[in-house]
N, C-alpha and C. Protein backbone atom coordinates (compact mmCIF):
# COMPACT_ATOMS: atom_id res chain seq x y z
N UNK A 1 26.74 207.58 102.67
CA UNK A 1 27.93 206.80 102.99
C UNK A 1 28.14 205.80 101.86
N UNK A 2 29.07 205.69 101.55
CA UNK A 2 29.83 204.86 100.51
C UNK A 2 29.34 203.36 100.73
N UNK A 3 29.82 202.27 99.74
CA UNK A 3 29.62 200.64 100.58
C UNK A 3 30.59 200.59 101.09
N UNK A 4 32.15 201.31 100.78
CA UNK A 4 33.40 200.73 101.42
C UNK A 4 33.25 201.14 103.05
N UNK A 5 32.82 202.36 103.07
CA UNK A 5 32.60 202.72 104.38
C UNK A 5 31.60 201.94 105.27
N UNK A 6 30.48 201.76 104.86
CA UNK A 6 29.68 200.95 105.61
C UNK A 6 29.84 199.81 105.82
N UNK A 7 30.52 198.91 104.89
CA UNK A 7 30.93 197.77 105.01
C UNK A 7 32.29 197.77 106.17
N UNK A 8 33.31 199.15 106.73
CA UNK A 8 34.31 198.94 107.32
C UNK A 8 33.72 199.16 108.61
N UNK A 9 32.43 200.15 108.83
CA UNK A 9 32.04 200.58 109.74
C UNK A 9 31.88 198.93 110.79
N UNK A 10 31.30 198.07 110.01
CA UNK A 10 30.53 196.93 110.38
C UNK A 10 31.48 195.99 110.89
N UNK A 11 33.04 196.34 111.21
CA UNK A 11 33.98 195.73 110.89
C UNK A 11 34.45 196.20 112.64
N UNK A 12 33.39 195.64 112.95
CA UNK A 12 34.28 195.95 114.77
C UNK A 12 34.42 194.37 115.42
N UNK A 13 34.89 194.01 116.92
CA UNK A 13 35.16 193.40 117.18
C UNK A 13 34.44 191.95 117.33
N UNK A 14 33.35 192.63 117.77
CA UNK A 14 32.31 191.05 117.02
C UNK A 14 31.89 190.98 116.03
N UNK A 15 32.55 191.38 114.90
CA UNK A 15 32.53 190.98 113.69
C UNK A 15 33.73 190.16 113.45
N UNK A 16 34.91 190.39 113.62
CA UNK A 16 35.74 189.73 113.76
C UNK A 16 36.01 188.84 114.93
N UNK A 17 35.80 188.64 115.88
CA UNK A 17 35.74 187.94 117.12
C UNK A 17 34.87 186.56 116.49
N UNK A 18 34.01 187.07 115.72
CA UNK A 18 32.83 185.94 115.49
C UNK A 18 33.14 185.10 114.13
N UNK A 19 34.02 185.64 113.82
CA UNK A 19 34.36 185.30 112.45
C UNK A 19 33.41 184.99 111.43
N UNK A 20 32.74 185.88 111.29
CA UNK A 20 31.55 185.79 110.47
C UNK A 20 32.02 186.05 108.76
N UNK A 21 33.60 186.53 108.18
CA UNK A 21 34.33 187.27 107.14
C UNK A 21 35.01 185.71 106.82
N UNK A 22 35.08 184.57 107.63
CA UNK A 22 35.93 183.64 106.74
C UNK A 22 35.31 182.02 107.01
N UNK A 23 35.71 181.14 106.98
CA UNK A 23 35.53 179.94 106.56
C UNK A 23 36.49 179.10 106.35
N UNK A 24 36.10 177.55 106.79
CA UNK A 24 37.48 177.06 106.84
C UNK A 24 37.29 176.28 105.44
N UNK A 25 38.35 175.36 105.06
CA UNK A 25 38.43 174.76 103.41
C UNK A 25 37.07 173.62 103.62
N UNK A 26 37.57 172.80 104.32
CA UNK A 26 36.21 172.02 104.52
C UNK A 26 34.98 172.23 105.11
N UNK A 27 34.90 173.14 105.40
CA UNK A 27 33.75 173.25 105.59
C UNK A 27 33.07 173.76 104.40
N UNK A 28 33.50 174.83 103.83
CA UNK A 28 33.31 175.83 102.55
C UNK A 28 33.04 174.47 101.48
N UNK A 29 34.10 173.36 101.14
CA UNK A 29 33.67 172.27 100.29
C UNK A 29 32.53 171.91 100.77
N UNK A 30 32.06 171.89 101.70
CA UNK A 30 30.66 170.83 101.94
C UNK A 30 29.42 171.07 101.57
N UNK A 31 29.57 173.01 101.18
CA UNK A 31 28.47 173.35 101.29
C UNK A 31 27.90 173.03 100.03
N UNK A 32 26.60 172.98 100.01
CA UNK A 32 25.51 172.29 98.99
C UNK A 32 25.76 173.38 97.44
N UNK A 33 25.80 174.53 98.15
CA UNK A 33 25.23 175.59 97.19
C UNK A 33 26.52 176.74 97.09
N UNK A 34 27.69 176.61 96.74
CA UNK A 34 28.87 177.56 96.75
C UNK A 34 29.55 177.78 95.43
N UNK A 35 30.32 178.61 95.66
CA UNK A 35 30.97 178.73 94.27
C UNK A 35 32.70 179.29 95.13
N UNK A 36 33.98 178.73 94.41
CA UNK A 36 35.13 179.24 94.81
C UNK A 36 35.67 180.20 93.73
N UNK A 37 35.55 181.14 94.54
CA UNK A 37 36.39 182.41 93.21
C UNK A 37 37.77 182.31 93.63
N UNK A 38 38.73 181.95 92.58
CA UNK A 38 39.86 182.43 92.86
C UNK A 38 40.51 183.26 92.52
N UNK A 39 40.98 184.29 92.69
CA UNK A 39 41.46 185.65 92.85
C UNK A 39 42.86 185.20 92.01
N UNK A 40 43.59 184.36 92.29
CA UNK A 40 44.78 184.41 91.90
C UNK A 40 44.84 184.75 90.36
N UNK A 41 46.37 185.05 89.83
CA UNK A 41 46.82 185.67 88.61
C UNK A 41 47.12 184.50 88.01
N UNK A 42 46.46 184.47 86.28
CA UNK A 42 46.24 183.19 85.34
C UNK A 42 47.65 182.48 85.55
N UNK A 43 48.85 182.83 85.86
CA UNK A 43 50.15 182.63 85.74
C UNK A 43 50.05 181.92 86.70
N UNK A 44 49.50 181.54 88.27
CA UNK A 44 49.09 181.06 89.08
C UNK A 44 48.21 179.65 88.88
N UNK A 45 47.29 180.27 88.52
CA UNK A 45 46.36 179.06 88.35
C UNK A 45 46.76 178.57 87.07
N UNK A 46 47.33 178.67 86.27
CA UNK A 46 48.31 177.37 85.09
C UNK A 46 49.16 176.53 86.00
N UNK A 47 49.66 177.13 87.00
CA UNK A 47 51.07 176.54 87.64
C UNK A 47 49.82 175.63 88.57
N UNK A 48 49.57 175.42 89.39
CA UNK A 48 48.33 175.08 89.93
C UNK A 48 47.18 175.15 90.39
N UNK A 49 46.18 174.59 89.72
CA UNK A 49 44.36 175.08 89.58
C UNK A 49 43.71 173.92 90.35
N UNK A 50 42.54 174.20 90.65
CA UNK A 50 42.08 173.60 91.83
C UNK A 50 40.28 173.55 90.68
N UNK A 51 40.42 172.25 90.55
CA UNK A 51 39.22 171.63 89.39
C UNK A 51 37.74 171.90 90.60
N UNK A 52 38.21 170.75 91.74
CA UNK A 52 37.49 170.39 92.03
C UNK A 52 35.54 170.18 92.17
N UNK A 53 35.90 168.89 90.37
CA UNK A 53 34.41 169.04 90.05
C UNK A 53 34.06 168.01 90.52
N UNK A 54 34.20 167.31 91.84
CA UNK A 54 33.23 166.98 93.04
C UNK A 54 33.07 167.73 94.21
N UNK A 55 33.47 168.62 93.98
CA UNK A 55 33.07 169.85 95.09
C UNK A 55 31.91 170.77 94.53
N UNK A 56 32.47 171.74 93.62
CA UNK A 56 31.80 172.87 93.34
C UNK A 56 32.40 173.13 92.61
N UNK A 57 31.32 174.06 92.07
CA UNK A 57 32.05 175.21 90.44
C UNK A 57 33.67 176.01 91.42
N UNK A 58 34.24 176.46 90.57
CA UNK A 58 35.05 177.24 90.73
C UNK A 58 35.26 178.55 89.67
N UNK A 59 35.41 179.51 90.01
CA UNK A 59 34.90 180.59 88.82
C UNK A 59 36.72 181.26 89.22
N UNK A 60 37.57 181.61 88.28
CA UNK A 60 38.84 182.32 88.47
C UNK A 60 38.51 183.32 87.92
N UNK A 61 38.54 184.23 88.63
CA UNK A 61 38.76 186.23 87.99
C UNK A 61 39.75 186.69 89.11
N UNK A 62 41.16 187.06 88.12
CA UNK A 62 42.39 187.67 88.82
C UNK A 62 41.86 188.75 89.23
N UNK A 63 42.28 188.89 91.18
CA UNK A 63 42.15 190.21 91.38
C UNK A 63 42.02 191.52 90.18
N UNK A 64 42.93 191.82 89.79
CA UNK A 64 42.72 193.07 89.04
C UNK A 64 41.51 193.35 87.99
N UNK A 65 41.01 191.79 87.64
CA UNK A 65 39.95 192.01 86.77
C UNK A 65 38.29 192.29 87.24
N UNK A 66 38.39 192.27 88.85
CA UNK A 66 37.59 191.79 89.85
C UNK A 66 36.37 193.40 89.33
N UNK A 67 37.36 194.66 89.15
CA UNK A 67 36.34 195.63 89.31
C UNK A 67 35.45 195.51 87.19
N UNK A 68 35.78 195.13 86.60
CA UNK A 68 35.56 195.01 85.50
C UNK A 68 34.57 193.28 85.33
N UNK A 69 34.68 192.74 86.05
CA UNK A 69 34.07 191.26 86.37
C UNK A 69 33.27 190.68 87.45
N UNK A 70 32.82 191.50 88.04
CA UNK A 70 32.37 191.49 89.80
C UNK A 70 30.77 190.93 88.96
N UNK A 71 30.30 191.36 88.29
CA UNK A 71 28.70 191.00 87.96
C UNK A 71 29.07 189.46 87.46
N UNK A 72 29.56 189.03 87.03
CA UNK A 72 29.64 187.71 87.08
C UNK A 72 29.69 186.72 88.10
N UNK A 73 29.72 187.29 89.17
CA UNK A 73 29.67 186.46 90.19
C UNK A 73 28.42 186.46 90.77
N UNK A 74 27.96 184.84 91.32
CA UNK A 74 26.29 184.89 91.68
C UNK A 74 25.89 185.33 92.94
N UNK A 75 25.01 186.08 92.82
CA UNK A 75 24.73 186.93 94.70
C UNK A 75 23.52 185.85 94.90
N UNK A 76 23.59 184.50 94.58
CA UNK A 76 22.35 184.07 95.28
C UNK A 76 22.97 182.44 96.03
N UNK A 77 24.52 183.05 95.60
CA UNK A 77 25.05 181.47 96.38
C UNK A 77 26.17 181.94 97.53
N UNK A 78 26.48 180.75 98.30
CA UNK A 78 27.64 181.31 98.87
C UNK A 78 28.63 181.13 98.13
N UNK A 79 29.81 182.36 97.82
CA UNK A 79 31.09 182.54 97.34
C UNK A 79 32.14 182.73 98.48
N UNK A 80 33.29 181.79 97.93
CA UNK A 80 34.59 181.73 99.16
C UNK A 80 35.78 181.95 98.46
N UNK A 81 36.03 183.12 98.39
CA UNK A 81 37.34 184.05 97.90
C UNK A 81 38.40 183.14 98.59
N UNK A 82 39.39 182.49 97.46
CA UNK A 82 40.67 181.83 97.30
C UNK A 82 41.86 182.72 97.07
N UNK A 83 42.91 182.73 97.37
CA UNK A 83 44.32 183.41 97.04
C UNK A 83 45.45 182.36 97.57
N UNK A 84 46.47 182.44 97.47
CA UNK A 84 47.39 181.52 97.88
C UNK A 84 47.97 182.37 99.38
N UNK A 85 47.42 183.26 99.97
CA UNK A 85 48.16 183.51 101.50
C UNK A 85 46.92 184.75 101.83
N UNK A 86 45.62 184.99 101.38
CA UNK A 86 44.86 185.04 101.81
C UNK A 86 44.73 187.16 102.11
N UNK A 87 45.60 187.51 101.26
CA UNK A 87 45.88 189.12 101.13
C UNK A 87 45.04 189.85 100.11
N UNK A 88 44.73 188.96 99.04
CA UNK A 88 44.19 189.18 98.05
C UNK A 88 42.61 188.76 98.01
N UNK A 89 42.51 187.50 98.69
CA UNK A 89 41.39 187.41 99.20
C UNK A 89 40.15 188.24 99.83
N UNK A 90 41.10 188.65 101.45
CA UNK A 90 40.47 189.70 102.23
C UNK A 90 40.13 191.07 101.28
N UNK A 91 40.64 191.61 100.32
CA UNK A 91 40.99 192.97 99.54
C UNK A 91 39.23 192.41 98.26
N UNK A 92 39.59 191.38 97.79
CA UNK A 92 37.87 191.18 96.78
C UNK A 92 37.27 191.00 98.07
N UNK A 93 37.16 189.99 99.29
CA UNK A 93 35.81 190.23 100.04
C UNK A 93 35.38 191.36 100.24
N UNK A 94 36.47 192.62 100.85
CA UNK A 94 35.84 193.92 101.26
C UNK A 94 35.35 194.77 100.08
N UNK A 95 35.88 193.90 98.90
CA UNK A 95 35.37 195.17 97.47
C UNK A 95 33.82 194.46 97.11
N UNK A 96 33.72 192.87 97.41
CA UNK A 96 32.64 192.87 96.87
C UNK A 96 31.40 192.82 98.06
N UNK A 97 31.89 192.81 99.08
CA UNK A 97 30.74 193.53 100.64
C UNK A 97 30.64 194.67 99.90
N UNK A 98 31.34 195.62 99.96
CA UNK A 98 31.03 196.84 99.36
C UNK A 98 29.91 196.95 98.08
N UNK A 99 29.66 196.13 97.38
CA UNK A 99 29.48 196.02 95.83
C UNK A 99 27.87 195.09 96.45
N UNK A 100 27.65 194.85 97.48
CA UNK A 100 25.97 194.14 98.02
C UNK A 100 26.07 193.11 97.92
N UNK A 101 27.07 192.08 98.10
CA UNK A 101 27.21 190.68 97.53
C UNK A 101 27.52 190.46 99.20
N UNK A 102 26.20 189.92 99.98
CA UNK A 102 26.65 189.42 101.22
C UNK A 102 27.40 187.85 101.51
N UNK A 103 27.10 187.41 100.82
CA UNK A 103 26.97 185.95 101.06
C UNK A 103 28.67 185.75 100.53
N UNK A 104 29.67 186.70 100.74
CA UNK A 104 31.01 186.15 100.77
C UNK A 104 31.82 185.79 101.77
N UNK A 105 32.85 184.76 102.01
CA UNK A 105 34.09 184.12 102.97
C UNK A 105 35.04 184.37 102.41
N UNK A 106 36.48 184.90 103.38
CA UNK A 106 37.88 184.38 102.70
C UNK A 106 38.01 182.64 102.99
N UNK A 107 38.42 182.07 102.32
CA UNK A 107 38.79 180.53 102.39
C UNK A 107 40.07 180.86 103.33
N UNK A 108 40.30 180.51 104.47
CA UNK A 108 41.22 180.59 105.29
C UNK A 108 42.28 179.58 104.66
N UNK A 109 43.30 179.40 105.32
CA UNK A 109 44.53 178.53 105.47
C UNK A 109 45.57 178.31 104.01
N UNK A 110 44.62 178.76 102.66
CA UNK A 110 45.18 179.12 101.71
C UNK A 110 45.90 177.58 101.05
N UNK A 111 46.98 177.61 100.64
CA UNK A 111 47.09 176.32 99.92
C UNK A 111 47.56 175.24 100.84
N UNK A 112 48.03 175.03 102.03
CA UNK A 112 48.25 174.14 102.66
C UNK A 112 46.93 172.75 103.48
N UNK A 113 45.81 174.55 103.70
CA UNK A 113 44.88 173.48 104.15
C UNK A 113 43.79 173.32 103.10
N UNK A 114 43.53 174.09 101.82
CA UNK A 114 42.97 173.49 101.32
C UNK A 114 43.60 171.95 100.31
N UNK A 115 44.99 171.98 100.06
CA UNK A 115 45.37 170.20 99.89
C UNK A 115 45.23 169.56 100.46
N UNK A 116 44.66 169.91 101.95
CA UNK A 116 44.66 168.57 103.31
C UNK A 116 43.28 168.45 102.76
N UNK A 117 42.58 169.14 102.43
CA UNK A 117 40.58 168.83 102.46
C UNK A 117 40.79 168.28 100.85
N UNK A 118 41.24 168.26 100.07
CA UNK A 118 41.59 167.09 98.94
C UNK A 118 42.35 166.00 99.33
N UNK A 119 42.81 165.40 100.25
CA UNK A 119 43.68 164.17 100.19
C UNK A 119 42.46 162.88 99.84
N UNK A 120 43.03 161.90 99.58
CA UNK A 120 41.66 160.55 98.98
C UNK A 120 41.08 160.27 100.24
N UNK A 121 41.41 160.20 101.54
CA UNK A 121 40.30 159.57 102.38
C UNK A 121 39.27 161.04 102.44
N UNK A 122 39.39 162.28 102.27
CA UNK A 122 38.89 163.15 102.92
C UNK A 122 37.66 163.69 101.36
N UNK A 123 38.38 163.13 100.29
CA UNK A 123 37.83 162.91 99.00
C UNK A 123 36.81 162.15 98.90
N UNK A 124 36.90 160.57 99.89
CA UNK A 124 36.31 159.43 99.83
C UNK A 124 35.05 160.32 100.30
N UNK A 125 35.28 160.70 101.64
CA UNK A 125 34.24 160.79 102.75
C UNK A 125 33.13 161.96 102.12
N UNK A 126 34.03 163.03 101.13
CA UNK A 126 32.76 163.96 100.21
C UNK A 126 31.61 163.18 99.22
N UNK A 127 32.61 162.44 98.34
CA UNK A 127 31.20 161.80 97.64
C UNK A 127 30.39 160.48 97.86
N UNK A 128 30.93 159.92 99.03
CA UNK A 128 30.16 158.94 100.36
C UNK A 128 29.34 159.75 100.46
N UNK A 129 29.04 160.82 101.16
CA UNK A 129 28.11 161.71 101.72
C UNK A 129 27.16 162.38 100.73
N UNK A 130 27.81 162.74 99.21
CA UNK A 130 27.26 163.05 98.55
C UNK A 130 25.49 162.15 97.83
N UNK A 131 26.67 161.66 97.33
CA UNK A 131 26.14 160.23 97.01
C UNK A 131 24.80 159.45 98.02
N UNK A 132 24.85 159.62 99.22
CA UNK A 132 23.91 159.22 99.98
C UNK A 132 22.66 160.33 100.10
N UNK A 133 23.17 161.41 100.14
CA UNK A 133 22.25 162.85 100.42
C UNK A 133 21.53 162.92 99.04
N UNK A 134 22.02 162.22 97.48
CA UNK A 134 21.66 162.60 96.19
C UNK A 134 20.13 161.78 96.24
């Protein structure tokens, strides 16, 4: 059996019921040890890119480059697949489940809620926390 197959097989209702395939923006920022791939096309991320170097690395490989660039991404952290409406997202999670890279999320809510988990009080409260945990 293929990974695409085994990975769809795995794809029944408490898998999705449990939402074990996504992640919300803040929470995904909090984590200690992540990386945000964003999927979107360079034409995209010129128009608006998402730094955030008090969060986490952020690594951009446009979908299409994903099958030519997939080893660049680290299988020993959690990764949370970005897109701006979350189509492109779901499409690299299932290519790189397929590809043995468990430890992936789609970043849910796409650009609306990840600007709410950047606003300054919600900014304040990351490197408050940081900062105390360092």
């Amino acid at each position: 059996m293929d990974g695409y197959s085994s990975v769809m097989k795995a794809m029944d209702l408490e898998f999705f019921g449990g939402g074990r395939h996504k992640i919300q923006p803040g929470a995904f920022l909090g984590q200690a040890s992540a990386l945000m791939l964003d999927v979107r096309s360079a034409e995209e991320v010129a128009t608006l890119s998402f730094g955030l170097s008090y969060h986490l690395p952020v690594l951009h490989i446009p979908i299409n480059e994903i099958p030519d660039r997939w080893s660049e991404i680290p299988k020993d952290k959690l990764v949370g697949v970005f897109c701006s409406s979350g189509t492109r997202s779901a499409m690299v999670y299932l290519y790189l489940q397929a590809h043995g890279l468990e430890q992936v999320r789609i970043i849910e809510g796409a650009y609306a809620e990840m600007a709410d988990e950047l606003k300054p009080g919600k900014l304040l409260k990351h490197l408050t926390t940081a900062r105390r945990d360092a």
